[in-house]
C-alpha atoms as a PDB file:
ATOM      1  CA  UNK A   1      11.347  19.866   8.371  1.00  0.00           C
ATOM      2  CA  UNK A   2      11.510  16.042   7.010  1.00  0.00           C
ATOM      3  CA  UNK A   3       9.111  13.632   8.742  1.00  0.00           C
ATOM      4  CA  UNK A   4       7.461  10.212   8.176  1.00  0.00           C
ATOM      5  CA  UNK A   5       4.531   9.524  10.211  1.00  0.00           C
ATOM      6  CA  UNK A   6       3.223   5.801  10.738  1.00  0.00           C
ATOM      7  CA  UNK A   7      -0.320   5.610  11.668  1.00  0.00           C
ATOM      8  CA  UNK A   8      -1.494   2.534  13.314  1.00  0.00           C
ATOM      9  CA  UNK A   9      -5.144   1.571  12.307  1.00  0.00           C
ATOM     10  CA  UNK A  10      -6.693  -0.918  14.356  1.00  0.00           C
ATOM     11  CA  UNK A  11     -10.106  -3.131  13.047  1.00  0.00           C
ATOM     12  CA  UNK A  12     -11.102  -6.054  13.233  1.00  0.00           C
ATOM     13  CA  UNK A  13     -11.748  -9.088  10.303  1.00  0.00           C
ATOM     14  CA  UNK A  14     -14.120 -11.484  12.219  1.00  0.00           C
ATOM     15  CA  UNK A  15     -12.368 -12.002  15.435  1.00  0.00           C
ATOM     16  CA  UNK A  16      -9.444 -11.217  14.793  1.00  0.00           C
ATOM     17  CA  UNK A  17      -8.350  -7.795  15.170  1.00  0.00           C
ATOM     18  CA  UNK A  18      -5.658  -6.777  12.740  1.00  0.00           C
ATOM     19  CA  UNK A  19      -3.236  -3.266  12.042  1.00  0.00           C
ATOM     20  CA  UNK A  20      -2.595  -1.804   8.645  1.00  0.00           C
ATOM     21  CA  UNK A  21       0.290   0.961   8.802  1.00  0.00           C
ATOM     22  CA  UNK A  22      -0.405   3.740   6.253  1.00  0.00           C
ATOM     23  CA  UNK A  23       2.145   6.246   6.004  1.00  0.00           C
ATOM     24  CA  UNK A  24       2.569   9.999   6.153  1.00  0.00           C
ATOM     25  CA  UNK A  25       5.549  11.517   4.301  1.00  0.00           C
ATOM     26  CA  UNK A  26       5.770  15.355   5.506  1.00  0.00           C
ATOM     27  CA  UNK A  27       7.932  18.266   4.715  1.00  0.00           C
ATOM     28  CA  UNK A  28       7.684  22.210   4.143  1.00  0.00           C
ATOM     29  CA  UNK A  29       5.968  21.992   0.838  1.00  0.00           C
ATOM     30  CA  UNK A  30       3.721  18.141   0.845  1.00  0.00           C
ATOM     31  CA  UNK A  31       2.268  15.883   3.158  1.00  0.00           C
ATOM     32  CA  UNK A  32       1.153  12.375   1.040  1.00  0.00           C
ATOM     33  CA  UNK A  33      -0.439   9.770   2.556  1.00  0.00           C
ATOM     34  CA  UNK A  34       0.806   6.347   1.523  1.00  0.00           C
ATOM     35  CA  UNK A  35      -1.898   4.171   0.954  1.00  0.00           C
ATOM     36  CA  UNK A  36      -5.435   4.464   2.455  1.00  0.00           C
ATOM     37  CA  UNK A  37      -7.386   1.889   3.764  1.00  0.00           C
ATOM     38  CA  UNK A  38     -10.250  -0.439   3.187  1.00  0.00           C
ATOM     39  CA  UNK A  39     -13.270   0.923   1.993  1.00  0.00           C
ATOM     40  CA  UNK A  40     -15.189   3.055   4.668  1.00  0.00           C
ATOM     41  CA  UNK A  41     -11.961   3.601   6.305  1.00  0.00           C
ATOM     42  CA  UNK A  42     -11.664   7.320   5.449  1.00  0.00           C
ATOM     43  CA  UNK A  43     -13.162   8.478   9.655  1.00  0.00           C
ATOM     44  CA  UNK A  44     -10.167   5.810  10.621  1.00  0.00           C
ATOM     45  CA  UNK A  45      -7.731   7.557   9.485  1.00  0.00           C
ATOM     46  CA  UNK A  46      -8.993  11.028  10.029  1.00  0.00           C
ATOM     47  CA  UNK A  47      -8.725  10.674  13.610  1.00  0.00           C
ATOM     48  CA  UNK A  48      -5.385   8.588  13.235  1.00  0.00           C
ATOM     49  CA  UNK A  49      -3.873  11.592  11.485  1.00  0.00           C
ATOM     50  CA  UNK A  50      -5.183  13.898  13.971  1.00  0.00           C
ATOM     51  CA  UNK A  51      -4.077  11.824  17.058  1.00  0.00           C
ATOM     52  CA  UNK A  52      -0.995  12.589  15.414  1.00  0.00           C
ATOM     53  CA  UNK A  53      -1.763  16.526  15.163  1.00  0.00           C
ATOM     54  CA  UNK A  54      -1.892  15.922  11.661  1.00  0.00           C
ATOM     55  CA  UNK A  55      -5.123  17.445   9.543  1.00  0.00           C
ATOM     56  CA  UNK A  56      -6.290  15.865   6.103  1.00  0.00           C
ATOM     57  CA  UNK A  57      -6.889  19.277   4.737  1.00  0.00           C
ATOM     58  CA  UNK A  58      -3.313  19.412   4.442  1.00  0.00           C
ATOM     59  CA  UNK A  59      -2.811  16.266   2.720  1.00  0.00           C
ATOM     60  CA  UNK A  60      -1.186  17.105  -1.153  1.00  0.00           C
ATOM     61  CA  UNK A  61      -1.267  13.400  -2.292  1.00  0.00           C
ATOM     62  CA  UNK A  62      -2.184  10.449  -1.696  1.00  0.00           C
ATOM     63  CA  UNK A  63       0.313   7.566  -3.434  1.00  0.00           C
ATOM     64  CA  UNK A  64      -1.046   4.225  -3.692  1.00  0.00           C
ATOM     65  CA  UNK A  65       1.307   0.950  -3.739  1.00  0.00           C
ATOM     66  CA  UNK A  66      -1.064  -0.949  -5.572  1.00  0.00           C
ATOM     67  CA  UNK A  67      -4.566  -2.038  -6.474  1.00  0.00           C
ATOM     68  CA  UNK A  68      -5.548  -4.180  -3.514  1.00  0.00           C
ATOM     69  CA  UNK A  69      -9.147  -2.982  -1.827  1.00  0.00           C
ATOM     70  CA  UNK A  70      -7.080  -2.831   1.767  1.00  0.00           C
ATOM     71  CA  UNK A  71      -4.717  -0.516   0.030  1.00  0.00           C
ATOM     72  CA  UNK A  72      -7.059   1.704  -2.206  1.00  0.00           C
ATOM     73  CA  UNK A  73     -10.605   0.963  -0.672  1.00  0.00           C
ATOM     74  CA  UNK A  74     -11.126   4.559   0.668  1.00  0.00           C
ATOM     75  CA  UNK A  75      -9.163   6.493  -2.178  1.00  0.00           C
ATOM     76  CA  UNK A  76     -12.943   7.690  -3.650  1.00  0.00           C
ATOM     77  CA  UNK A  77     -13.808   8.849  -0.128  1.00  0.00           C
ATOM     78  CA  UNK A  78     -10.515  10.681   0.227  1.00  0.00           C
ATOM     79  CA  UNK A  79     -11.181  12.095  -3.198  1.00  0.00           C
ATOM     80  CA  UNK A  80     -14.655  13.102  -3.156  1.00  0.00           C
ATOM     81  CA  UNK A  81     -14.152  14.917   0.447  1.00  0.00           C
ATOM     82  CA  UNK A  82     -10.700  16.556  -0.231  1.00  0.00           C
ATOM     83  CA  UNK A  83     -11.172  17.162  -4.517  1.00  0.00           C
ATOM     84  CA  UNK A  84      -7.659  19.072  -4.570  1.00  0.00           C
ATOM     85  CA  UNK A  85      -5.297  16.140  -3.504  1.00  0.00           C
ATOM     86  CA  UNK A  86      -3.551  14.304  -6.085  1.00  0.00           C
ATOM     87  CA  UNK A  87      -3.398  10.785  -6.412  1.00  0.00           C
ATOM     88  CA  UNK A  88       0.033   9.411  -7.318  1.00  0.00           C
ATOM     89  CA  UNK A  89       0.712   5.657  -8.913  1.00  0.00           C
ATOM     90  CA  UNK A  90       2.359   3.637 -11.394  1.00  0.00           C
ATOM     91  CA  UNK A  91       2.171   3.565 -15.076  1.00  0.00           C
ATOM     92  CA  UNK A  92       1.315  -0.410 -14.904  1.00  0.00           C
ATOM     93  CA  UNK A  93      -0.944  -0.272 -11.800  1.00  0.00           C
ATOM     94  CA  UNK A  94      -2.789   2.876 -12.874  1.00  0.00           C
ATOM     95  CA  UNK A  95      -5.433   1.253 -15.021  1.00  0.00           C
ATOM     96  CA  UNK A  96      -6.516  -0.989 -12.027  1.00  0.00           C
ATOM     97  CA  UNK A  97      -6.727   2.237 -10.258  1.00  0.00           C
ATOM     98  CA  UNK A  98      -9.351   4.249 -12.609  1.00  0.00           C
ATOM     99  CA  UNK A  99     -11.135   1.057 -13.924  1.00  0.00           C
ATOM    100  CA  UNK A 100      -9.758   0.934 -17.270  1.00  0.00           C
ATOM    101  CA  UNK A 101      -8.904  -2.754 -16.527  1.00  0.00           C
ATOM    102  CA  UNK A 102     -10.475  -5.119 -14.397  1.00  0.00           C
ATOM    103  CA  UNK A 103      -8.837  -5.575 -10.788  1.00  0.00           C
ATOM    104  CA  UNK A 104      -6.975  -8.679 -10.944  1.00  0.00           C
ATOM    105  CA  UNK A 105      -7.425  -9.436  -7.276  1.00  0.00           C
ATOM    106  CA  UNK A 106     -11.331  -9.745  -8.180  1.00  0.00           C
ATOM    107  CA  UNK A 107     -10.414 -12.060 -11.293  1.00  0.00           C
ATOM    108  CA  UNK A 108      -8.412 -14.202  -9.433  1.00  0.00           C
ATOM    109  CA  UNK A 109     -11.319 -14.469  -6.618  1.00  0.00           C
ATOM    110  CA  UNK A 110     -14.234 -15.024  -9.063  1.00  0.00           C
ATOM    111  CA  UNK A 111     -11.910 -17.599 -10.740  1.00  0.00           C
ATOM    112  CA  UNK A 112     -11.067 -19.280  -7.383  1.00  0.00           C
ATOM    113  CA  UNK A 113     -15.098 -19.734  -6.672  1.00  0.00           C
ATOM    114  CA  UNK A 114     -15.941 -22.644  -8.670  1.00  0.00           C
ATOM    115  CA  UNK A 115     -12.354 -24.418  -6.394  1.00  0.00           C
ATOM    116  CA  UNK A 116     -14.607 -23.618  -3.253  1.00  0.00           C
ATOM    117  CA  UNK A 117     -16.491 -26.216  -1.061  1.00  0.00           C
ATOM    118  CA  UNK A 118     -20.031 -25.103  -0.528  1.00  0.00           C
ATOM    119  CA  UNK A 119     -19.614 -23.914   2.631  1.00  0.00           C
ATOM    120  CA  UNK A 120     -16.658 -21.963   1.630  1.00  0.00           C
ATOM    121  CA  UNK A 121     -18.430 -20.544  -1.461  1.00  0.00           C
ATOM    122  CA  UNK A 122     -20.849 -17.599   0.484  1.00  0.00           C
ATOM    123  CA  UNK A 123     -17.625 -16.784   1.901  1.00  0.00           C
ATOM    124  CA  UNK A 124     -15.815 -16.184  -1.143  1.00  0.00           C
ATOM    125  CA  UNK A 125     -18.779 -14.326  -3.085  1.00  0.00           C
ATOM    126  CA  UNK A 126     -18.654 -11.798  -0.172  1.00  0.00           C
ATOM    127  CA  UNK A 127     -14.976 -11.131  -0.781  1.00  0.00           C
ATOM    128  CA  UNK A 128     -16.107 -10.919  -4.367  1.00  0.00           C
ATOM    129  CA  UNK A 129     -18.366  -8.612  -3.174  1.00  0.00           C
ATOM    130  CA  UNK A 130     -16.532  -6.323  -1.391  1.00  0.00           C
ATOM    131  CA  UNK A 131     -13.561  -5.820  -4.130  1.00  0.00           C
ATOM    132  CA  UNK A 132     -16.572  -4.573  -6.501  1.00  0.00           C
ATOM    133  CA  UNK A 133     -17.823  -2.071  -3.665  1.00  0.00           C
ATOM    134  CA  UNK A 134     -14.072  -0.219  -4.188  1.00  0.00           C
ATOM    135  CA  UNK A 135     -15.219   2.745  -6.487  1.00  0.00           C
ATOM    136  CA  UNK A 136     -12.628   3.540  -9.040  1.00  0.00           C
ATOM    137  CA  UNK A 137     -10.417   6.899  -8.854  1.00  0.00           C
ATOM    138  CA  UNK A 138      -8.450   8.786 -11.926  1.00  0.00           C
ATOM    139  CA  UNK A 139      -4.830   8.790 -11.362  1.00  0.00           C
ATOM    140  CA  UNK A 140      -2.991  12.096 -11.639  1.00  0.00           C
ATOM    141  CA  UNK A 141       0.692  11.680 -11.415  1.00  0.00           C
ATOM    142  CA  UNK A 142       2.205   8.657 -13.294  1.00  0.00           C
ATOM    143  CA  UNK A 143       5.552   7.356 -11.769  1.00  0.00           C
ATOM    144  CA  UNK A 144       7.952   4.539 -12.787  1.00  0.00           C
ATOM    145  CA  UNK A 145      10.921   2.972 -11.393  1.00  0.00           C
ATOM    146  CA  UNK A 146      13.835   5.174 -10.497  1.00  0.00           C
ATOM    147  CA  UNK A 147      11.691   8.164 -10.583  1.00  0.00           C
ATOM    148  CA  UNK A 148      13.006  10.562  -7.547  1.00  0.00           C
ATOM    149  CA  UNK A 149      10.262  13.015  -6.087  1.00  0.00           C
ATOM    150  CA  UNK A 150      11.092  15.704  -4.328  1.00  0.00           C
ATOM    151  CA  UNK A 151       9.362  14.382  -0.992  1.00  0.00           C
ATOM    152  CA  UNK A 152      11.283  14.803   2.168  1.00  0.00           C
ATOM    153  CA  UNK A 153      14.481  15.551   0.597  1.00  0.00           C
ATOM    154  CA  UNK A 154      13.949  13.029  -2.194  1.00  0.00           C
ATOM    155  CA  UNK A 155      11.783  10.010  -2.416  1.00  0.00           C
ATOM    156  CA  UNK A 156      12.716   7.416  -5.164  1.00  0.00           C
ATOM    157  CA  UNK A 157      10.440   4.929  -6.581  1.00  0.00           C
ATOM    158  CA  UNK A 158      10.967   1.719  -6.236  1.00  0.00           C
ATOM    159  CA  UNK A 159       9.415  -0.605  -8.737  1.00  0.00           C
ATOM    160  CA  UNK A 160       8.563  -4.128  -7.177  1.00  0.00           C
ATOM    161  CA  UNK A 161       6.244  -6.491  -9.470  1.00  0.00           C
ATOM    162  CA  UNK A 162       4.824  -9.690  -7.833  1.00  0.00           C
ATOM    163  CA  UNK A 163       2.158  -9.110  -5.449  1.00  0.00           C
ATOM    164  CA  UNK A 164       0.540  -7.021  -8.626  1.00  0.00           C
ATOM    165  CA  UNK A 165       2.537  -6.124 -11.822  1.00  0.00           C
ATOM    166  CA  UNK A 166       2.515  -2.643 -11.031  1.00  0.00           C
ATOM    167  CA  UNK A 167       3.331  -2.222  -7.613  1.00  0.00           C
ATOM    168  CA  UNK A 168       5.637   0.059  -5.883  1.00  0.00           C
ATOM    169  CA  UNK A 169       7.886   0.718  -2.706  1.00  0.00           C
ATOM    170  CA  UNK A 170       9.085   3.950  -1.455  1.00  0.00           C
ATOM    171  CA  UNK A 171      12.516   4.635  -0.396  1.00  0.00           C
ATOM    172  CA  UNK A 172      13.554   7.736   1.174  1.00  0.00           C
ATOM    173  CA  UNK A 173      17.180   8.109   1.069  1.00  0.00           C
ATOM    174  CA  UNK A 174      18.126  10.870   3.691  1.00  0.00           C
ATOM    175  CA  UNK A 175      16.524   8.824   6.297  1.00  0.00           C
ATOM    176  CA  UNK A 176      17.223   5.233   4.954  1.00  0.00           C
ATOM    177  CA  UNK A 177      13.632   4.009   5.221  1.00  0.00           C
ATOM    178  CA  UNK A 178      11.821   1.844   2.677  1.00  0.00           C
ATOM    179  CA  UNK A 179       8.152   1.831   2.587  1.00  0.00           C
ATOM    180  CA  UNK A 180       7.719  -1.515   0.991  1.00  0.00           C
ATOM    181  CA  UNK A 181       3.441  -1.448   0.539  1.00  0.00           C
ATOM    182  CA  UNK A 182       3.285  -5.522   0.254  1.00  0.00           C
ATOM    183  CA  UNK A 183       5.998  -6.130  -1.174  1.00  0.00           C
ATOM    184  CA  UNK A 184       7.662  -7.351   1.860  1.00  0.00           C
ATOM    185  CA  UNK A 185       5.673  -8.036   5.347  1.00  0.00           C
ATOM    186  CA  UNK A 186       6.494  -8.213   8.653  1.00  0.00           C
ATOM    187  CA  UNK A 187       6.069 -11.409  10.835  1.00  0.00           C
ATOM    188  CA  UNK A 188       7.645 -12.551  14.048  1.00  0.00           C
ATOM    189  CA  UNK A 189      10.721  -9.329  13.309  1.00  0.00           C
ATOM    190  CA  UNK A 190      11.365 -10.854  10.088  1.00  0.00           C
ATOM    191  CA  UNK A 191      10.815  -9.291   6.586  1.00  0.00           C
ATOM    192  CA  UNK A 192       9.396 -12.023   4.010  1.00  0.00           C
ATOM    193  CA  UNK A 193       7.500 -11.630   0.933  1.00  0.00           C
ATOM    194  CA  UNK A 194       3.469 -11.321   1.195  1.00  0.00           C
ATOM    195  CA  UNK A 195       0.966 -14.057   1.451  1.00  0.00           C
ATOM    196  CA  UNK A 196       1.876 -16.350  -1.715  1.00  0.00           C
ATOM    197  CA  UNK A 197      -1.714 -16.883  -2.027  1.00  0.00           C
ATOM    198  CA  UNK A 198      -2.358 -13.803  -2.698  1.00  0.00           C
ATOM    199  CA  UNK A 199       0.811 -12.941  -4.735  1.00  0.00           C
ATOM    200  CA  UNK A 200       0.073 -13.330  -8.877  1.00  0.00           C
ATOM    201  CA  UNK A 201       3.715 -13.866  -9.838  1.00  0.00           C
ATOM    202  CA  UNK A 202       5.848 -15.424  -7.217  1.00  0.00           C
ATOM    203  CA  UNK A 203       9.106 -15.132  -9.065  1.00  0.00           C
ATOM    204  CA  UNK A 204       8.552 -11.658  -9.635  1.00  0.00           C
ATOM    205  CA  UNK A 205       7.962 -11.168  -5.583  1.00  0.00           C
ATOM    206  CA  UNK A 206      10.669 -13.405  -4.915  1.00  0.00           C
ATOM    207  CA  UNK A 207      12.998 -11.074  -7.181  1.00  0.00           C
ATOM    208  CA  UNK A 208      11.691  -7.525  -6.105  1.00  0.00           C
ATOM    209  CA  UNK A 209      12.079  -8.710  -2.019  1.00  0.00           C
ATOM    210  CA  UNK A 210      15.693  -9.272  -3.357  1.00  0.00           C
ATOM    211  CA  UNK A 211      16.019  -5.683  -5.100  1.00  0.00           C
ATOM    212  CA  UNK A 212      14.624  -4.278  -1.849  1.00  0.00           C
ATOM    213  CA  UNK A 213      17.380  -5.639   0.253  1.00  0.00           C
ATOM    214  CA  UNK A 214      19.965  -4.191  -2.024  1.00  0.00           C
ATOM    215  CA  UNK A 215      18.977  -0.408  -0.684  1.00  0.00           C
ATOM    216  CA  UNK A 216      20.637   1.339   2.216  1.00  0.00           C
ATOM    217  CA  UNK A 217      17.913   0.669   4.877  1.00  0.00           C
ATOM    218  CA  UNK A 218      17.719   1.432   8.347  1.00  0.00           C
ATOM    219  CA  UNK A 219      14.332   1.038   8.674  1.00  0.00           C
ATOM    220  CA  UNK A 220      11.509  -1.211   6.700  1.00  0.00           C
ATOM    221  CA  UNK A 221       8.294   0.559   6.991  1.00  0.00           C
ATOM    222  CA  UNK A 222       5.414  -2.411   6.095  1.00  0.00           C
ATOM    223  CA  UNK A 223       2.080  -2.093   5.449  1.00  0.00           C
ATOM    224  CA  UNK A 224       1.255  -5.299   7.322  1.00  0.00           C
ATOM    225  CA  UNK A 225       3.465  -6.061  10.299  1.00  0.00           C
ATOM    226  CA  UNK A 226       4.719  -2.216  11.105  1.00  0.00           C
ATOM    227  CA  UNK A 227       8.113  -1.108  11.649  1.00  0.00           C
ATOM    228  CA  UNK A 228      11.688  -2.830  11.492  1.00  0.00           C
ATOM    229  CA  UNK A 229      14.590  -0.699  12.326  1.00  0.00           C
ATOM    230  CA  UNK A 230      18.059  -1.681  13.097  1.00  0.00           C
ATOM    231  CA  UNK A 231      18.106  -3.626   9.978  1.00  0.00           C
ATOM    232  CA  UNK A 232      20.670  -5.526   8.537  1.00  0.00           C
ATOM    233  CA  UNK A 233      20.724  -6.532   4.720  1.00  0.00           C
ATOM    234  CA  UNK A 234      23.695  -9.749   5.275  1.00  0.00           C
ATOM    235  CA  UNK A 235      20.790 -11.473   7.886  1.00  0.00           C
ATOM    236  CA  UNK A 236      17.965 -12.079   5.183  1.00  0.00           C
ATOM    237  CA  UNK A 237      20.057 -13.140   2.291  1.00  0.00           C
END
């Protein structure tokens, strides 16, 4: 049996309360976890997993879109609790992942604090902050664009620079879902690309939104905004 499993993780930043959408991809042989959280958020998605009569223990992998702290944050805690799970990424993101290289999202945030207003400034040393507090975690399975794993009757990898030079979507053919990680959001039923602010090459976001639209989707799986089905390619291009 082929499932994916969306879990819905609720918290809130400030007052606001917000959603992330992690994903479980599940058949006979794996069950990997796409993407993992903030930092702290391991508990979260325990109980997310098991509202879904799902167990960690279980989990095979865990495959990580990208570098981003809301994305990666709890990968140590996954790692340090359940030591045999693999974690899968790409070639390019990889050394953001074990600390080789320095996260960009902290560069550009240390190099955005001298553009900062003094009242703005605490703000954005926190943020500093709490992108240092995400522990790095070796990468065991390298992938690259095109790559097909054998997860729920084939899983290909989806290469889509912008947001971070590295990052990756998943699409899973048999079921024609996409699980785009940031490189496409959802807001007010529409797919666009992810905050610009936030996105270290435009063009390249701008183009891999465009590759994702090629693909035979049904449904858009999105780490921020949830779950578009009924898609049509012809209404976004």
């Amino acid at each position: 049996m082929e499932d994916i499993i969306v879990l819905n993780i609720k918290y809130k930043f400030g007052d606001t309360e917000e959603i992330i959408y992690p994903v479980i991809l599940k058949d006979n042989k794996e069950m990997i976890l796409v993407d993992c959280g903030y930092t702290g958020f391991l508990p979260v998605i325990e109980d997310a997993m098991k509202e879904k009569g799902l167990d960690c223990n279980q989990l095979t992998k865990i495959c990580i879109t990208h570098q981003d702290h809301d994305h990666m944050g709890s990968l140590a805690d996954f790692k340090l609790k359940y030591p045999n799970i693999k974690i899968v990424a790409s070639k390019i993101e990889a050394p953001y992942i074990t600390g080789e290289k320095k996260n960009l999202r902290l560069e550009q945030a240390e190099a955005m604090q001298s553009t900062l207003s003094e009242e703005e400034k605490a703000f954005g040393e926190a943020f500093c902050e709490m992108l240092r507090a995400v522990k790095p975690v070796k990468v065991d399975i390298l992938v690259q664009d095109g790559e097909i794993m054998d997860w729920c009757g084939g899983c290909e990898i989806v290469e889509t620079p912008g947001h971070t030079p590295g990052h990756i979507s998943l699409y899973i053919k048999n079921q024609k879902t996409m699980v785009t990680g940031d490189a496409a959001v959802l807001e007010d039923d529409r797919l666009v690309i992810a905050n610009p602010q936030f996105t270290l090459d435009l063009d390249s976001a701008n183009t891999s939104f465009v590759k994702l639209m090629k693909y035979d989707v049904e449904t858009f799986i999105c780490y921020h905004g949830g779950i578009l089905k009924s898609f049509k390619n012809s209404s976004l291009l």
